[in-house]
Protein backbone atom coordinates (compact mmCIF):
# COMPACT_ATOMS: atom_id res chain seq x y z
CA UNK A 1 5.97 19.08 -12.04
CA UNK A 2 9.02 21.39 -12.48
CA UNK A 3 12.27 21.78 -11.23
CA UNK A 4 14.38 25.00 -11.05
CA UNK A 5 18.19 24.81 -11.22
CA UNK A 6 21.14 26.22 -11.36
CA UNK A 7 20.19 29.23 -7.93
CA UNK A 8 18.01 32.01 -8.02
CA UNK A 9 20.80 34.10 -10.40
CA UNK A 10 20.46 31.24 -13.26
CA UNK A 11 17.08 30.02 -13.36
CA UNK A 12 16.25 27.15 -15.82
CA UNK A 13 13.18 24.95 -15.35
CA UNK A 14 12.83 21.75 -16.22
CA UNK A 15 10.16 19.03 -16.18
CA UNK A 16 10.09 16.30 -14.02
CA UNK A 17 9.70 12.98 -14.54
CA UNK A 18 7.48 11.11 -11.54
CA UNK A 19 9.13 7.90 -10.60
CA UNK A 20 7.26 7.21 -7.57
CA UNK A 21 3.98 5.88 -5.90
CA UNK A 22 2.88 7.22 -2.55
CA UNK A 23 0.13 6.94 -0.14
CA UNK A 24 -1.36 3.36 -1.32
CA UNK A 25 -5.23 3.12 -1.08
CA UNK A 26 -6.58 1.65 1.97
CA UNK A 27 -9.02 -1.29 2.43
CA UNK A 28 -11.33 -1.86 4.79
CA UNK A 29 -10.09 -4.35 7.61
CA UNK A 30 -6.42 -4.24 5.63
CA UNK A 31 -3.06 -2.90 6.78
CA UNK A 32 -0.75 -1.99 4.47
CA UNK A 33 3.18 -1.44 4.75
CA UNK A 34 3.76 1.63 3.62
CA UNK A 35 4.04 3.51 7.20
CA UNK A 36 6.79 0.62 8.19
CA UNK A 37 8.58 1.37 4.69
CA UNK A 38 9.80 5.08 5.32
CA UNK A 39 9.69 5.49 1.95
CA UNK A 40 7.70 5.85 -0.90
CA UNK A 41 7.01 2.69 -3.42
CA UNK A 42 10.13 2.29 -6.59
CA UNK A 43 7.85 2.23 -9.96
CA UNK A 44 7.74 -1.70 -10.09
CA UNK A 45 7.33 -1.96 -6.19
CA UNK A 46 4.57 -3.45 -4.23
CA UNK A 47 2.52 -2.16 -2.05
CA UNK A 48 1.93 -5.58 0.44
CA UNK A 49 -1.46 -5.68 2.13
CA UNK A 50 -2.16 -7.64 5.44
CA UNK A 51 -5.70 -8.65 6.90
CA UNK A 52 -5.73 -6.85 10.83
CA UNK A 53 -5.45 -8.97 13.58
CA UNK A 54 -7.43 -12.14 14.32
CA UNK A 55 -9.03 -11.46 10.24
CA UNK A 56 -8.12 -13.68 7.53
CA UNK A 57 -8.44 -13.35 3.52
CA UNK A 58 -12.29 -14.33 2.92
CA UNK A 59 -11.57 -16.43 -0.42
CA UNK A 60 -8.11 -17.94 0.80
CA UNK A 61 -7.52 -18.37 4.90
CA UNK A 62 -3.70 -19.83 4.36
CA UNK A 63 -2.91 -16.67 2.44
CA UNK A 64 -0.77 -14.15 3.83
CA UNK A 65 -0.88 -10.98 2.06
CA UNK A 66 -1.90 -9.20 -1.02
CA UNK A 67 0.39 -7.09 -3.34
CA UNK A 68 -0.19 -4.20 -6.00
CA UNK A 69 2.40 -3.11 -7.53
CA UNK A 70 3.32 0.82 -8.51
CA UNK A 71 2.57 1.59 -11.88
CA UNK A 72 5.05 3.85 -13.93
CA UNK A 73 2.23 6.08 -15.03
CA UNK A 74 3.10 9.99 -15.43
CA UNK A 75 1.57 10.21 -11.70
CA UNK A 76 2.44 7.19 -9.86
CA UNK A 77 -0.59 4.99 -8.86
CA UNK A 78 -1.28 1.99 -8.12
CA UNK A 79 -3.02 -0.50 -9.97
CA UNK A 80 -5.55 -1.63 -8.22
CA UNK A 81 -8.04 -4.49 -8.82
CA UNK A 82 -11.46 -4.16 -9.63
CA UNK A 83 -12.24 -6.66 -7.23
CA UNK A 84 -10.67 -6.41 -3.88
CA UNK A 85 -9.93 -9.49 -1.64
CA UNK A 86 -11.58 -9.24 1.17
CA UNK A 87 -10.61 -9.85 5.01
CA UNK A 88 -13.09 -11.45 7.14
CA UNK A 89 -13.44 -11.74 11.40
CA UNK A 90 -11.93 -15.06 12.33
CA UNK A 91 -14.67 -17.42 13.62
CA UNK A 92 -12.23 -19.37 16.37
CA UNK A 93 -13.34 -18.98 19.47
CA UNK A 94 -11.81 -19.05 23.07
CA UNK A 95 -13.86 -19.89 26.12
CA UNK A 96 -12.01 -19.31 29.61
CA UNK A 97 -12.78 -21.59 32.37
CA UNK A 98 -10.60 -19.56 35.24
CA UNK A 99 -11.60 -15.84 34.14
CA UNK A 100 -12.76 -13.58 36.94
């Protein structure tokens, strides 16, 4: 990636140096925060993953998210695990004695 400064009249290029992560991977059953963020992820940052509603973490029910963090790699990515928690339907269920 380059950058050109100084106007069209004075042209020098330079290289850029990527200090970002963006667009985090997605997971199956898993939100992730980075549309609520408005921002792309700091080298350093975590992405912070969420089961969807009424799913829960498969190995851990109590737990309440899962984080990767942004690697400072020369393209920003994230370092993601080769195993993937994974988020599970809730089993609780609701019986209604008044619904029509």
């Amino acid at each position: 990636m380059y950058v050109v400064l100084n106007g069209p009249s004075h042209p020098q290029v330079l290289p850029c140096q990527w200090v970002q992560c963006i667009d985090p991977p997605t997971r199956e059953n898993m939100t992730h925060d980075y549309a609520s963020r408005g921002a792309p992820y700091e080298f350093g940052e975590e992405a912070v993953y969420t089961c969807r509603s009424n799913y829960y973490f498969e190995e851990d029910r109590a737990k309440a998210d899962h984080r990767i963090p942004c690697l400072s790699d020369p393209v920003g990515t994230f370092d993601e695990p080769d195993t993937w928690p994974r988020c599970v339907a809730s089993n609780i269920c609701a019986f209604c004695f008044f619904c029509n």
